[in-house]
N, C-alpha and C. Protein backbone atom coordinates (compact mmCIF):
# COMPACT_ATOMS: atom_id res chain seq x y z
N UNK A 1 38.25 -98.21 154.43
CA UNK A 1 38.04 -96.87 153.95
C UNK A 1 38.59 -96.76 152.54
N UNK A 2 38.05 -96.77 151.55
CA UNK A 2 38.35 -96.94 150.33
C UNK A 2 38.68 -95.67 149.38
N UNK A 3 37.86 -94.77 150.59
CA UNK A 3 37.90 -93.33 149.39
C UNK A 3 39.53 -92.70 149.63
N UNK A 4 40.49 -93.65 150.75
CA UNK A 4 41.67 -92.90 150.86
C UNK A 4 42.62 -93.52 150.01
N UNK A 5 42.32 -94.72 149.74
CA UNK A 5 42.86 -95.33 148.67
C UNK A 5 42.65 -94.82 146.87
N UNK A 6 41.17 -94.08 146.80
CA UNK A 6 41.12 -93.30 145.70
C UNK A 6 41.68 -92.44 144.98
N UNK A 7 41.67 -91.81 146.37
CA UNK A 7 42.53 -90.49 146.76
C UNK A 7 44.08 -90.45 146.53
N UNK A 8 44.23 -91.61 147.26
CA UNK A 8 45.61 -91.80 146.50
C UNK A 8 46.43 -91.84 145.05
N UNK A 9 45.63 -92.63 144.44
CA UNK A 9 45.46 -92.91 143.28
C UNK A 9 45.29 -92.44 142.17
N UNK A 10 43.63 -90.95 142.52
CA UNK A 10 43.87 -89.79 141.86
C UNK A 10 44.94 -88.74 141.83
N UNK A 11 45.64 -88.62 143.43
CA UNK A 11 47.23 -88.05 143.37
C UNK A 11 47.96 -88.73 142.70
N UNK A 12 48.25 -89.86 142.78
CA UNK A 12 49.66 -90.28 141.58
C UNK A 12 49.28 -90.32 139.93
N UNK A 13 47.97 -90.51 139.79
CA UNK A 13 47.44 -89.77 138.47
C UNK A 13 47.74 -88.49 138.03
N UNK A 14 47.26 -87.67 139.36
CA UNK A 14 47.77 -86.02 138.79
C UNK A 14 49.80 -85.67 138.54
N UNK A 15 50.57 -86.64 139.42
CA UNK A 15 51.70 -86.26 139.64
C UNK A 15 51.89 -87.10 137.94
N UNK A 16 51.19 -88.12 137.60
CA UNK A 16 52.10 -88.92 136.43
C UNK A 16 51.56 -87.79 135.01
N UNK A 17 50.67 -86.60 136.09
CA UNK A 17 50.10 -86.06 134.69
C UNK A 17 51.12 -85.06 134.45
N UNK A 18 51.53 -84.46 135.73
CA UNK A 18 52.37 -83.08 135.15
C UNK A 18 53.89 -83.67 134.56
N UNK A 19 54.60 -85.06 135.11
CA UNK A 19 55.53 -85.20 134.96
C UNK A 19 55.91 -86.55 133.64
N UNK A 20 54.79 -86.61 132.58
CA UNK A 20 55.36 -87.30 131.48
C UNK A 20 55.47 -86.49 130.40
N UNK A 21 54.95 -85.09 130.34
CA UNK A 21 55.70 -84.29 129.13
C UNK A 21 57.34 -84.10 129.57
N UNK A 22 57.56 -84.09 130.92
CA UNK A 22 59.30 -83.87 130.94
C UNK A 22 60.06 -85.23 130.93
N UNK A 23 59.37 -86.23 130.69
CA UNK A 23 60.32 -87.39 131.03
C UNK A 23 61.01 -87.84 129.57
N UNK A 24 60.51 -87.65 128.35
CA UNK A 24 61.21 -87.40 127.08
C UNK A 24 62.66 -86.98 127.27
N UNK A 25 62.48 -86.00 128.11
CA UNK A 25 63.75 -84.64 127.85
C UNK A 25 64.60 -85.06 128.58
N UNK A 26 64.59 -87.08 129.64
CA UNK A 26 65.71 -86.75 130.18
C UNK A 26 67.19 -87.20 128.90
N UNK A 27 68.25 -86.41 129.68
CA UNK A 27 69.57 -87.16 128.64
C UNK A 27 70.73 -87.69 128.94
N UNK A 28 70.66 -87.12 130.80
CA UNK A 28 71.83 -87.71 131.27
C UNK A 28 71.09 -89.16 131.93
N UNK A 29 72.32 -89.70 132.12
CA UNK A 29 72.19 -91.03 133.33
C UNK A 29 71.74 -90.60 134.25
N UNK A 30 71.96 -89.65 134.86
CA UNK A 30 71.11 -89.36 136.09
C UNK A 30 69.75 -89.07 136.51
N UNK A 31 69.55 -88.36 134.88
CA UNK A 31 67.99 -88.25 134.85
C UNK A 31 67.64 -89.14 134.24
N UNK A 32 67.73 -90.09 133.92
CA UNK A 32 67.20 -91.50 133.29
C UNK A 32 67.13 -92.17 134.58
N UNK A 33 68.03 -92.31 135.33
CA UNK A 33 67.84 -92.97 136.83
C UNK A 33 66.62 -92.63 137.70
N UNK A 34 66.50 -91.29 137.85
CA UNK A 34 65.51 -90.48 138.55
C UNK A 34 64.22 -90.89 138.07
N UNK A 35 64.19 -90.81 136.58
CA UNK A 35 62.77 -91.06 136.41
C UNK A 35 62.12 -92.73 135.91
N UNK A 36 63.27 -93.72 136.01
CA UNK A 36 63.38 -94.74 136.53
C UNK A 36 62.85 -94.89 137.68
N UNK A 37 63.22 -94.71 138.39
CA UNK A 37 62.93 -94.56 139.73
C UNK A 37 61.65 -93.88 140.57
N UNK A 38 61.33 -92.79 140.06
CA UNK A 38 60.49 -92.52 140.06
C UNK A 38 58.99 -93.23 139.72
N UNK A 39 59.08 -93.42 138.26
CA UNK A 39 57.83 -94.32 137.63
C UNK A 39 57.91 -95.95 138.33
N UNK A 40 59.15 -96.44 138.82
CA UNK A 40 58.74 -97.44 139.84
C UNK A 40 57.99 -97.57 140.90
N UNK A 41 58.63 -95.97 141.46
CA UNK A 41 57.58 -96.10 142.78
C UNK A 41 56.38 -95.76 142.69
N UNK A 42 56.08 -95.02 141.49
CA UNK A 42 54.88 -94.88 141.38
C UNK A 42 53.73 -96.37 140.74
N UNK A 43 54.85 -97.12 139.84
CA UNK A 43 53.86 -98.59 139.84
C UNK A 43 53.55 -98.60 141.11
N UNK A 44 54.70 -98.99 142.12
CA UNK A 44 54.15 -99.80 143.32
C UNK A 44 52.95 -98.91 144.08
N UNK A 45 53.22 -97.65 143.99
CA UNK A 45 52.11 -97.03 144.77
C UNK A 45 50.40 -97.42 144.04
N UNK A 46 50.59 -97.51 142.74
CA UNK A 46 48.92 -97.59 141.90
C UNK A 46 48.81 -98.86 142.36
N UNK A 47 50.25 -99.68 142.41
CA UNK A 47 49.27 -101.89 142.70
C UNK A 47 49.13 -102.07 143.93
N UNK A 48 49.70 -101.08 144.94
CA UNK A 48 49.31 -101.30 146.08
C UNK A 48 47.87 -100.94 146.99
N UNK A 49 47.58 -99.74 146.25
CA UNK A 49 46.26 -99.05 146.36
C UNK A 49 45.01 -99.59 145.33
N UNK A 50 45.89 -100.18 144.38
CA UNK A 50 44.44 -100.93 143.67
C UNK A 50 44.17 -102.70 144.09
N UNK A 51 45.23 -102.85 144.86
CA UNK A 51 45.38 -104.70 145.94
C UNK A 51 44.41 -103.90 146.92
N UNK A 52 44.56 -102.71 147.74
CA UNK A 52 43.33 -102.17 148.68
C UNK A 52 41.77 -102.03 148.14
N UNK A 53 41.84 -101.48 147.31
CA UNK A 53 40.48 -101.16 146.51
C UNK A 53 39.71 -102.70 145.82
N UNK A 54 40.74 -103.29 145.90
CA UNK A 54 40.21 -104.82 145.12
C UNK A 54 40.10 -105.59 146.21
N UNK A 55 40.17 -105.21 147.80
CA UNK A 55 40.52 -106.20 149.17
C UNK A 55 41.49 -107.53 148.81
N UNK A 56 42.62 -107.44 148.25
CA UNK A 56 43.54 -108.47 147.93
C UNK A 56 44.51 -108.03 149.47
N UNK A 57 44.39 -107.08 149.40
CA UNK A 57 44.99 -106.92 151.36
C UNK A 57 44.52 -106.50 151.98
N UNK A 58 45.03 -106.37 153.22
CA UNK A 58 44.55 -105.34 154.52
C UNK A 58 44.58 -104.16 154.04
N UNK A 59 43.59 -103.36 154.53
CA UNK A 59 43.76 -101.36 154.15
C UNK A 59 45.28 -101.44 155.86
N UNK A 60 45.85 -100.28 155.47
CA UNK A 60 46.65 -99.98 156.92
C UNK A 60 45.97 -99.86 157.52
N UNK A 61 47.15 -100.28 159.07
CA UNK A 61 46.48 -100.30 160.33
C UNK A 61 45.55 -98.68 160.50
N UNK A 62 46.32 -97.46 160.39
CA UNK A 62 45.45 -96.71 160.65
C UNK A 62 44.05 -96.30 160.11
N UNK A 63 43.78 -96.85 158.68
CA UNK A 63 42.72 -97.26 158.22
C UNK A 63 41.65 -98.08 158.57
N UNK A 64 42.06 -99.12 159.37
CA UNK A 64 41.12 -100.13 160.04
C UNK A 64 40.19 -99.58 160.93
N UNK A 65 39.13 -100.11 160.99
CA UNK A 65 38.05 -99.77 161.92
C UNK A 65 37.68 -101.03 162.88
N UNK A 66 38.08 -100.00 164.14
CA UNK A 66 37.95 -101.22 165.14
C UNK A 66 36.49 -101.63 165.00
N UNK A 67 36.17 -102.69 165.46
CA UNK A 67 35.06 -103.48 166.06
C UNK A 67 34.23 -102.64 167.19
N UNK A 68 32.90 -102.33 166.85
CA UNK A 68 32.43 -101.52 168.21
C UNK A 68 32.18 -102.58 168.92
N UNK A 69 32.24 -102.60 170.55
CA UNK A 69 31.91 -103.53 171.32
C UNK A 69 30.84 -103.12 172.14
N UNK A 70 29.76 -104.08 173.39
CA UNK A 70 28.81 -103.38 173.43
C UNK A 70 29.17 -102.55 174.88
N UNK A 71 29.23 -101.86 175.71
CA UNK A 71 29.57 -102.04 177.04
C UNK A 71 28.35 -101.64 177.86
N UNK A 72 28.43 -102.36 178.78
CA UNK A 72 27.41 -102.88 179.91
C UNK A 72 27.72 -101.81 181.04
N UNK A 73 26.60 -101.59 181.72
CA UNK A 73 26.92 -100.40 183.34
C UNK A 73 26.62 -101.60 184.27
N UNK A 74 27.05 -102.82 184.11
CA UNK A 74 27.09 -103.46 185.25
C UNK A 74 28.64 -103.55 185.46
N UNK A 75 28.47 -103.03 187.05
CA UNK A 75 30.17 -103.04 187.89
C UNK A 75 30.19 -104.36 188.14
C-alpha cells in the first residue's frame, strides 16, 4: 500500500514546513537539542518511507496484504 507511505511523507513535509522558519531562533542548548532531534527523526521517518516506496523493504505488517486463498465447500 504505497499511498500510506505518501501520506506519510507529505505529513513530515508539511510538519518540516511550519517548523524551519522557527528553527533559526533556537539559542539555548536545549533548543538546539530539540531541534536536533527532531530533524533526526524526521530524516529517519522520510528514508524509511522512501526504502517503502522504493520496495528496499517490507511495507509493515499491518500494511501487508494477505494472500487470498481459494476455499473449497468440500467437507
Amino acid at each position: 500500500m504505497r499511498h500510506y507511505a505518501i501520506l506519510r511523507l507529505l505529513l513530515a513535509a508539511f510538519l518540516l514546513y511550519f517548523a524551519w522558519p522557527v528553527i533559526p531562533y533556537a539559542n539555548t542548548t536545549i533548543e538546539m537539542v530539540f531541534w536536533g532531534g527532531w530533524l533526526g527523526f524526521l530524516f529517519l521517518v522520510v528514508g524509511s518511507n522512501l526504502a517503502t516506496l522504493l520496495k528496499m523493504t517490507k511495507p509493515p505488517i499491518m500494511e501487508q496484504q494477505e494472500p487470498q486463498q481459494r476455499r473449497s465447500h468440500n467437507y
